[in-house]
C-alpha atoms as a PDB file:
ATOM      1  CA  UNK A   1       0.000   0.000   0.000  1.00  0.00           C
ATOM      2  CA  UNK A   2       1.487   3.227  -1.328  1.00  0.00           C
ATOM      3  CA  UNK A   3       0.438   6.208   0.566  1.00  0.00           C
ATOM      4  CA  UNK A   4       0.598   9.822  -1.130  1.00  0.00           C
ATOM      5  CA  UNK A   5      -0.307  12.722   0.202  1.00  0.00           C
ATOM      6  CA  UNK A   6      -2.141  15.610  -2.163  1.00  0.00           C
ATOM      7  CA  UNK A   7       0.604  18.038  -1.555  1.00  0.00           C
ATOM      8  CA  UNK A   8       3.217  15.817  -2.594  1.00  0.00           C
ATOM      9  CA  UNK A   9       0.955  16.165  -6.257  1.00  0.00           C
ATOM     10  CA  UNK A  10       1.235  19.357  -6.271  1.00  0.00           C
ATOM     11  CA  UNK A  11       4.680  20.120  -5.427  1.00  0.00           C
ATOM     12  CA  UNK A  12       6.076  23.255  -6.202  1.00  0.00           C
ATOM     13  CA  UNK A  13       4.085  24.162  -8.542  1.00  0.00           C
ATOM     14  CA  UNK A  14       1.303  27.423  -8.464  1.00  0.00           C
ATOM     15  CA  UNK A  15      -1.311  24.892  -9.811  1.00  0.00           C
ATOM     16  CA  UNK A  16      -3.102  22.229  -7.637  1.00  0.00           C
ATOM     17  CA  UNK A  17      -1.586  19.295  -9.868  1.00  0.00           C
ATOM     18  CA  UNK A  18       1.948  19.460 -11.119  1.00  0.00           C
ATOM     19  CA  UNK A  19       2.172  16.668 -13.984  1.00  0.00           C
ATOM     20  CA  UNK A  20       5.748  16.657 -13.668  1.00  0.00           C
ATOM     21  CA  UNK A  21       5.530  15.267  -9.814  1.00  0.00           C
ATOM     22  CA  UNK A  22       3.012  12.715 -11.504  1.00  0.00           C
ATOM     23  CA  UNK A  23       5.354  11.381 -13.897  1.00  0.00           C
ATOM     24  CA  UNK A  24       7.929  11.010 -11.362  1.00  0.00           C
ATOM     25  CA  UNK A  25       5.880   9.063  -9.259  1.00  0.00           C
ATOM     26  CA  UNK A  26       4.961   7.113 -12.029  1.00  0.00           C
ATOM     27  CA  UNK A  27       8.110   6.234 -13.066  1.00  0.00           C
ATOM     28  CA  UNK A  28       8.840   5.116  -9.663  1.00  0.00           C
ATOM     29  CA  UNK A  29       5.494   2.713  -9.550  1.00  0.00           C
ATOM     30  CA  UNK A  30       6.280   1.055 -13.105  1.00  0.00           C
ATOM     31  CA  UNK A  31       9.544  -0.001 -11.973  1.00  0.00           C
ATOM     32  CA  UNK A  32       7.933  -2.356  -8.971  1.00  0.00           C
ATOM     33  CA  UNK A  33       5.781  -3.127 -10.929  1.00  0.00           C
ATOM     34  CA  UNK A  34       7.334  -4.347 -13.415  1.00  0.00           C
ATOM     35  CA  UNK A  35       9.000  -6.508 -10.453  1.00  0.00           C
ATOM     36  CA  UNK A  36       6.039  -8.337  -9.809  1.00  0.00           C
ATOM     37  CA  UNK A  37       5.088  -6.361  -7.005  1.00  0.00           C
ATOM     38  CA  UNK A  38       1.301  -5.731  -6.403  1.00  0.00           C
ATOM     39  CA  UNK A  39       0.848  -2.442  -5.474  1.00  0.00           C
ATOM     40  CA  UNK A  40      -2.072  -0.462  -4.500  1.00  0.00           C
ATOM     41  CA  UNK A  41      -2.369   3.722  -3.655  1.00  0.00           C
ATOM     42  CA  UNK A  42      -4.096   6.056  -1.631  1.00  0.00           C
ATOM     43  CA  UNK A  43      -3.896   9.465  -2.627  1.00  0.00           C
ATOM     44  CA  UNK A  44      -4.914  12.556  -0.274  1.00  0.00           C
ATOM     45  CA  UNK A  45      -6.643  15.863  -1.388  1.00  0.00           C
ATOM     46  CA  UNK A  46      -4.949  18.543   0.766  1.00  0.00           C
ATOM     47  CA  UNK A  47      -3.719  19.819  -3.068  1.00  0.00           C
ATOM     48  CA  UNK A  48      -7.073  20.672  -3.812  1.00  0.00           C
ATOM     49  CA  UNK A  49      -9.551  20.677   0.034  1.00  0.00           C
ATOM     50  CA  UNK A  50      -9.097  20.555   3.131  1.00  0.00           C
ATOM     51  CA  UNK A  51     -12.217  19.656   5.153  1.00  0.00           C
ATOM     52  CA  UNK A  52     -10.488  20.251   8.358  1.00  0.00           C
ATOM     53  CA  UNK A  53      -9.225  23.892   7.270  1.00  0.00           C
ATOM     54  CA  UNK A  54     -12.967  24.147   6.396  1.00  0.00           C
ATOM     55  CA  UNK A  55     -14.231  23.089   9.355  1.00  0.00           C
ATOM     56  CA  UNK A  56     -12.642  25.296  11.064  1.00  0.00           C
ATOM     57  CA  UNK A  57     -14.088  28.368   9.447  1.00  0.00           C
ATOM     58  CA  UNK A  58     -17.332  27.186   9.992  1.00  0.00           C
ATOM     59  CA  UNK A  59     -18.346  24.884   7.332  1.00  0.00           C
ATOM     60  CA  UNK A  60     -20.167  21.960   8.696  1.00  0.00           C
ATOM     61  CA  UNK A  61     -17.390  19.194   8.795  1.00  0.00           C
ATOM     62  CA  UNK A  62     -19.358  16.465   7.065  1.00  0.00           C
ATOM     63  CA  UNK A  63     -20.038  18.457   4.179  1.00  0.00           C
ATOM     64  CA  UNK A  64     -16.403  19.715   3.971  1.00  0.00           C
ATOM     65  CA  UNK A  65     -14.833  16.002   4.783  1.00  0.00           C
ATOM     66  CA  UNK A  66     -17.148  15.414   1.647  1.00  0.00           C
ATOM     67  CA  UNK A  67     -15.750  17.462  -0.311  1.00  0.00           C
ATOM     68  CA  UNK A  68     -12.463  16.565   0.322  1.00  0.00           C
ATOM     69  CA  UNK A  69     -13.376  12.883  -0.719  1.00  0.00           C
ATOM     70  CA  UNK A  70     -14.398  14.576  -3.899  1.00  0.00           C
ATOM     71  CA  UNK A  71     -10.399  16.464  -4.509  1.00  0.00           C
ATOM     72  CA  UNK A  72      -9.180  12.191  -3.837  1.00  0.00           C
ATOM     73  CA  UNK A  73     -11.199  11.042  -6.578  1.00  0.00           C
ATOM     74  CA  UNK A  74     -10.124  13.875  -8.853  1.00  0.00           C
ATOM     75  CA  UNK A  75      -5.746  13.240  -7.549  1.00  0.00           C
ATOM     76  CA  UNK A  76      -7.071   9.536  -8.020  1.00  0.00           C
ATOM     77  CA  UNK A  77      -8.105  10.026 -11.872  1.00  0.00           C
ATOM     78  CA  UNK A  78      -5.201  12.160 -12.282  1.00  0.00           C
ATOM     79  CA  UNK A  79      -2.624   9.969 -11.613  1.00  0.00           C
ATOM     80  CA  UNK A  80      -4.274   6.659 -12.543  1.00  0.00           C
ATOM     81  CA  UNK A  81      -4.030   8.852 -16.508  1.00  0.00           C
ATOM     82  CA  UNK A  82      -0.643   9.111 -15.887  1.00  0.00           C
ATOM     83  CA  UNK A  83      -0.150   5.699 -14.802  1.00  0.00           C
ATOM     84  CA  UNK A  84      -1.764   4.216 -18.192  1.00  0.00           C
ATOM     85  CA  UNK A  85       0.910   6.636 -20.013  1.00  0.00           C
ATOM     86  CA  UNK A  86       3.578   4.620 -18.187  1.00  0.00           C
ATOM     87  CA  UNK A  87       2.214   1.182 -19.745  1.00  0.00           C
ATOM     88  CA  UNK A  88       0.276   0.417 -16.243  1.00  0.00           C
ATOM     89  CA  UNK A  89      -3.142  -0.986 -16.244  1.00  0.00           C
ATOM     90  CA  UNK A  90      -4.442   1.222 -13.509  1.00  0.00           C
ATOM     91  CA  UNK A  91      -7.944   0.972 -11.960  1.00  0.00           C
ATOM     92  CA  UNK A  92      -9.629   3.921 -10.043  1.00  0.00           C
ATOM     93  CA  UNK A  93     -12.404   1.888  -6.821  1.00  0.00           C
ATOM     94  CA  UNK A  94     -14.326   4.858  -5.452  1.00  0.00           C
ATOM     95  CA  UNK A  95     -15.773   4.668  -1.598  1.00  0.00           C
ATOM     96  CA  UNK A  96     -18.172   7.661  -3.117  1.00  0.00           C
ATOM     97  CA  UNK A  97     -20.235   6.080  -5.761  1.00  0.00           C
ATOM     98  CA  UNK A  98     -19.531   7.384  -9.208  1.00  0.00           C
ATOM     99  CA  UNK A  99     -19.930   5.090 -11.710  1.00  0.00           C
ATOM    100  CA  UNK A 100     -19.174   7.329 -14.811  1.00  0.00           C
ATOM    101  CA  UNK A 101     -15.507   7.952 -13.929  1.00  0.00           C
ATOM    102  CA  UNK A 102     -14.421   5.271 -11.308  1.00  0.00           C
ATOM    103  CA  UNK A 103     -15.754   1.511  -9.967  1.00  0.00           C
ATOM    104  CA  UNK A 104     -17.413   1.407  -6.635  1.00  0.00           C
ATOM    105  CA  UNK A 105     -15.196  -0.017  -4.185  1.00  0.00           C
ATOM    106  CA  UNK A 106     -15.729  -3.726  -4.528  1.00  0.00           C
ATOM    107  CA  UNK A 107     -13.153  -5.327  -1.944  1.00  0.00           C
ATOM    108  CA  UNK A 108     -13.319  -9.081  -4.268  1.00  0.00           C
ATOM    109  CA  UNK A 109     -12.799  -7.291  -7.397  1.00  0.00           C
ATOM    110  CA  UNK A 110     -10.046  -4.949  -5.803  1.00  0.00           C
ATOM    111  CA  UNK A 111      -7.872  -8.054  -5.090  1.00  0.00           C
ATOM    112  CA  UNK A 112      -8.753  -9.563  -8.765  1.00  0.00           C
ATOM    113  CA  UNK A 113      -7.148  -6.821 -10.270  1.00  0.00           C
ATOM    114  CA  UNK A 114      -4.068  -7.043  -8.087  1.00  0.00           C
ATOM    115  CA  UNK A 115      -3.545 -10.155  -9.051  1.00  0.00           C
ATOM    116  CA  UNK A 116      -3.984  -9.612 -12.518  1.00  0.00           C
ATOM    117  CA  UNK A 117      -1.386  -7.032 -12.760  1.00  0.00           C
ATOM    118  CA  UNK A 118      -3.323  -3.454 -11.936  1.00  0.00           C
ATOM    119  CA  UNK A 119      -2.751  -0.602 -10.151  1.00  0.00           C
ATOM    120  CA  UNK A 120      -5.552   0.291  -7.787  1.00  0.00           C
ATOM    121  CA  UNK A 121      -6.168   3.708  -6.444  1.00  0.00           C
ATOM    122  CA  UNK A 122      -8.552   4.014  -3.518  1.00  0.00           C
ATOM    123  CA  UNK A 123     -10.046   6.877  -3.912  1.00  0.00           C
ATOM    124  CA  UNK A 124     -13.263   8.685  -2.157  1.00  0.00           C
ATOM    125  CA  UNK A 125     -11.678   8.387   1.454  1.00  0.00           C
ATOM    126  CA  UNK A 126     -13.643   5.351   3.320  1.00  0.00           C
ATOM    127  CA  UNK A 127     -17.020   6.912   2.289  1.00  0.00           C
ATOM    128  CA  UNK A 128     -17.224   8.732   5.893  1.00  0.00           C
ATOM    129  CA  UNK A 129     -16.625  11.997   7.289  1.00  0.00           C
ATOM    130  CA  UNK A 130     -14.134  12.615   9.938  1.00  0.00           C
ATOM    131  CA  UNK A 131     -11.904   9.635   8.720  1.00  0.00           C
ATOM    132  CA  UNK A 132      -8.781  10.722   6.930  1.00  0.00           C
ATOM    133  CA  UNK A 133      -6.881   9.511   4.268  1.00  0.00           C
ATOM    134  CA  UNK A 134      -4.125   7.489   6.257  1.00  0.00           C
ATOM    135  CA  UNK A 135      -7.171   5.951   8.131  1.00  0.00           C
ATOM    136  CA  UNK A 136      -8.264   4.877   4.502  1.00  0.00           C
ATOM    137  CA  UNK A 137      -4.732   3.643   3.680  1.00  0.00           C
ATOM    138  CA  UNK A 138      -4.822   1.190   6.911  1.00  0.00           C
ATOM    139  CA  UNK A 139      -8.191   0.020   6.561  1.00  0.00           C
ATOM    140  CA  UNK A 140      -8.268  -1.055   2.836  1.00  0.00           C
ATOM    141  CA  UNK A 141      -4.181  -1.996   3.378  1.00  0.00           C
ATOM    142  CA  UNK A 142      -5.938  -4.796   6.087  1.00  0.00           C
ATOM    143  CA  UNK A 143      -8.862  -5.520   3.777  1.00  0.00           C
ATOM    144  CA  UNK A 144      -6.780  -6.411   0.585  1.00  0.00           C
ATOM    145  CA  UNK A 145      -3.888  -7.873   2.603  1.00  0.00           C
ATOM    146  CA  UNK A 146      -0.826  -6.098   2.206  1.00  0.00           C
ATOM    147  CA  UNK A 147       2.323  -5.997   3.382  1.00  0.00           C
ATOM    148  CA  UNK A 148       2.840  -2.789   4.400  1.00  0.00           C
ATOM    149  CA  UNK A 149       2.011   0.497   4.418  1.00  0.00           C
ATOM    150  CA  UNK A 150       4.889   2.609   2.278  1.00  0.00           C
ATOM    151  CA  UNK A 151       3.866   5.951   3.774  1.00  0.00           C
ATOM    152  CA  UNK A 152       5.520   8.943   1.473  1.00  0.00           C
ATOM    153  CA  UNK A 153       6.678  12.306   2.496  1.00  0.00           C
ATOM    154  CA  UNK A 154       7.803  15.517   0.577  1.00  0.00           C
ATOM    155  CA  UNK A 155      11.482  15.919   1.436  1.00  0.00           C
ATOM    156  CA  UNK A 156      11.490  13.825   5.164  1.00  0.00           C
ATOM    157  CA  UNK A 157      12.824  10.865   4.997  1.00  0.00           C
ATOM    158  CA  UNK A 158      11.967   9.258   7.706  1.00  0.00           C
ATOM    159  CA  UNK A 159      10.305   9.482  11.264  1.00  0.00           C
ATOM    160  CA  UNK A 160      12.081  12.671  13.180  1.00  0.00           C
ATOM    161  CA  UNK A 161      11.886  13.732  17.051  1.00  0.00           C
ATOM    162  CA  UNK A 162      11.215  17.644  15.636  1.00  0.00           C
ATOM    163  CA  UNK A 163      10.317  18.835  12.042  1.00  0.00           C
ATOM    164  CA  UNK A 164      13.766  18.576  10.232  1.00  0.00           C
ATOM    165  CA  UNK A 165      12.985  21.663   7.877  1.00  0.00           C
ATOM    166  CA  UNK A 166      12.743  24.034  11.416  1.00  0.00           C
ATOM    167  CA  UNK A 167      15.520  21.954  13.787  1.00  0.00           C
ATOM    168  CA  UNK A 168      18.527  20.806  12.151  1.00  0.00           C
ATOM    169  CA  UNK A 169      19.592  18.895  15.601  1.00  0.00           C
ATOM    170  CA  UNK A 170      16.522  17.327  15.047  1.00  0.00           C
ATOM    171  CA  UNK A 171      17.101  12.964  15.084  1.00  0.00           C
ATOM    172  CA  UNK A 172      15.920  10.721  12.671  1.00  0.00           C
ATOM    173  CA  UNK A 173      14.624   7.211  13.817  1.00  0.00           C
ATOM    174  CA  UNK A 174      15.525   3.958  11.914  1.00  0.00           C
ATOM    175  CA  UNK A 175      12.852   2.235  13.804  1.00  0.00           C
ATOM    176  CA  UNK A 176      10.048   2.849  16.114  1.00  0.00           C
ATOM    177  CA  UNK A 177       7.658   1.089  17.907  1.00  0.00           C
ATOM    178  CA  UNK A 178       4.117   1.936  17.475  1.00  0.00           C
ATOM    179  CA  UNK A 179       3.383   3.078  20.895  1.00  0.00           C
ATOM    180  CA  UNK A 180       6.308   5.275  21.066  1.00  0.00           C
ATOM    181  CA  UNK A 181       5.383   7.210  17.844  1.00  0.00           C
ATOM    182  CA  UNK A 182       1.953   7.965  19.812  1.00  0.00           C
ATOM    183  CA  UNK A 183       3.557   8.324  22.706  1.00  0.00           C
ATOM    184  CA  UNK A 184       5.578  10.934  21.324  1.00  0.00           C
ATOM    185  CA  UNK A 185       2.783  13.035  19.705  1.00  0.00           C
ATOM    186  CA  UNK A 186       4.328  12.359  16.495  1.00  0.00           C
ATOM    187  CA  UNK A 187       2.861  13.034  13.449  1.00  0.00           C
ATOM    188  CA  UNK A 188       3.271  10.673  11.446  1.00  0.00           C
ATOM    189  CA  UNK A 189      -0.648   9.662  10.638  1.00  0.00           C
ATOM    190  CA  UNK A 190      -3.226  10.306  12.437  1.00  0.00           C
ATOM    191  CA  UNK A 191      -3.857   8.274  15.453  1.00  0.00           C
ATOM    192  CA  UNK A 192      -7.144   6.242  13.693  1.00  0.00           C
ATOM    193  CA  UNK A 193      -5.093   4.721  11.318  1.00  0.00           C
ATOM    194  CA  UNK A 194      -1.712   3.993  13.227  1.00  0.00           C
ATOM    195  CA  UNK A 195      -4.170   2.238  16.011  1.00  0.00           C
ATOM    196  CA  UNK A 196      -5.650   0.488  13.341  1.00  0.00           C
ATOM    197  CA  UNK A 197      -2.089  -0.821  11.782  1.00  0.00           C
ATOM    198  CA  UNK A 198      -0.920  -1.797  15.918  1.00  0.00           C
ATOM    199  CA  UNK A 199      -3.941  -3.615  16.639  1.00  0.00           C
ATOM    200  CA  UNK A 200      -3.613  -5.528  13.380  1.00  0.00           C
ATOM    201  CA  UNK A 201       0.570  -5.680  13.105  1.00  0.00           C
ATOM    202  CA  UNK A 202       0.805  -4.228   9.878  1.00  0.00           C
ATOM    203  CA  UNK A 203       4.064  -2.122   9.296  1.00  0.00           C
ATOM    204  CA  UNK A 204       4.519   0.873   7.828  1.00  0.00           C
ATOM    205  CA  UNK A 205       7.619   2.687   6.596  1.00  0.00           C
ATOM    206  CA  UNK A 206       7.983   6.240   6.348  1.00  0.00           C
ATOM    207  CA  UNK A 207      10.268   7.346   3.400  1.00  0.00           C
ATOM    208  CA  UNK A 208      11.439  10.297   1.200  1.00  0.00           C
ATOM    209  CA  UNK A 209       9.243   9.780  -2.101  1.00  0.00           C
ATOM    210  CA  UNK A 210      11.599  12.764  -3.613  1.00  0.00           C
ATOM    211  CA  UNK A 211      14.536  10.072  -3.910  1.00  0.00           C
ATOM    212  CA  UNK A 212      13.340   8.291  -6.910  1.00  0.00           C
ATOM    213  CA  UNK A 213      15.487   5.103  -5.921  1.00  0.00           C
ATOM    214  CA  UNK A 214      13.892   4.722  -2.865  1.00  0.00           C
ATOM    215  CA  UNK A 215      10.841   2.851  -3.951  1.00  0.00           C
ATOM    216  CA  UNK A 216      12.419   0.392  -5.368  1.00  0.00           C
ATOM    217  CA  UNK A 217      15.427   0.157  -2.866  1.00  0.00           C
ATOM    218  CA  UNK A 218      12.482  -0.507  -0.210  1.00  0.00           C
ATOM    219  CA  UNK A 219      10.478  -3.042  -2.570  1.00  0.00           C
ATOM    220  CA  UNK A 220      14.375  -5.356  -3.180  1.00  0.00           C
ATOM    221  CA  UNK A 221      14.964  -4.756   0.511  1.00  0.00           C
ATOM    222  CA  UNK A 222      18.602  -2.832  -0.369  1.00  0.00           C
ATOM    223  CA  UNK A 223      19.535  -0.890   2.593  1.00  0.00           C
ATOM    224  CA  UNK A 224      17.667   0.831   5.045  1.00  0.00           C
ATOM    225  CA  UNK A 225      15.209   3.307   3.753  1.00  0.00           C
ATOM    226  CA  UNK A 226      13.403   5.750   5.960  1.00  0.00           C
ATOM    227  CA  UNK A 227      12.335   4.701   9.311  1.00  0.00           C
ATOM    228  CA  UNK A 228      10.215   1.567  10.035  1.00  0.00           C
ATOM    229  CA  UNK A 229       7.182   1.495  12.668  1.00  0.00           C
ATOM    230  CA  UNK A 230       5.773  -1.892  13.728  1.00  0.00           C
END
């Protein structure tokens, strides 16, 4: 399970979507693939909504968690075009029913198109309000049966006692254990969806997705890559 966040889409560009950053990660996804590796990706829509910014101004926050579901579906069909333009059969499952642009999310079918070779891209957040993203990643991660959760971050590369980009003391962690990431207060998902991989012992690895080897490095097991939490 291959976590992106809707920033990381946009980069640094002035526009919600920067098609460069797609083709990058694109290029990074083909090459596991093309290792055999079934992979599946959930893609935020901070680029586009945020329902808790929203929220916070007053909105009420079912209708804006909808319409951040809404911004997933549109990263989703963004990336799943630049996917097929990589040679990837790509599908887009949508918690949000939409038939005319993506499949309902069908958790049967999901793993039939694994195993056939597909990219799947959750999109539509679980269908809920006030469930994030990384709670999505976790809870279709368990449903389909992966590995791991391969959680990406714009320039970190790894789990950090302090924000790297403000302390430059700041440590990086090769491995945690669950409870001391939420013991710590660190951010590294929310606390839904990191309760949700403890309970169930899935691990996740927190990486830089700006390194394009380190994808693949992570997928062949060369080196250590980011920081591990299980």
């Amino acid at each position: 399970m291959l976590k992106l966040s809707g920033e990381a889409v946009q980069g640094e560009s002035a526009d919600p979507i920067d098609h460069d950053v797609l083709d990058f990660m694109a290029r990074q996804v083909s090459r596991i693939v093309k290792l055999g590796v079934q992979v599946n990706i959930v893609i935020g829509g901070g680029n586009i909504w945020r329902g808790e910014a929203a929220s916070g101004r007053g909105m009420e926050r079912a209708t804006a968690d909808y319409m951040g579901m809404l911004a997933t579906v549109i990263n989703g069909l963004a990336l799943q075009s630049t996917l097929e333009r990589h040679g990837l059969h790509t599908r887009v499952q949508s918690a949000i029913t939409m038939v005319e642009v993506a499949e309902p999310y069908i958790r049967r079918r999901a793993i039939r198109h694994l195993e056939k070779g597909r990219v799947v891209i959750f999109a539509g957040g679980t269908g809920n309000p006030y469930f994030s993203t990384d709670t999505t990643a976790a809870l279709r991660a368990l449903e389909i049966g992966a590995e791991v959760i391969l959680m990406a971050k714009n320039r970190v590369d790894g789990v950090y006692d302090a924000d790297p980009r403000k302390v430059p003391t700041a440590r990086r962690f090769d491995a945690m254990g669950y409870m001391d990431v939420i013991n710590r207060g660190l951010r590294v998902m929310d606390s839904t969806a990191l309760s949700l991989c403890m309970d169930n012992k899935l691990p996740i690895i927190v990486f830089d997705l700006l390194n394009e080897q380190n994808l693949e490095r992570i997928v062949l097991g060369e080196g250590h890559v980011g920081t591990i939490i299980s």
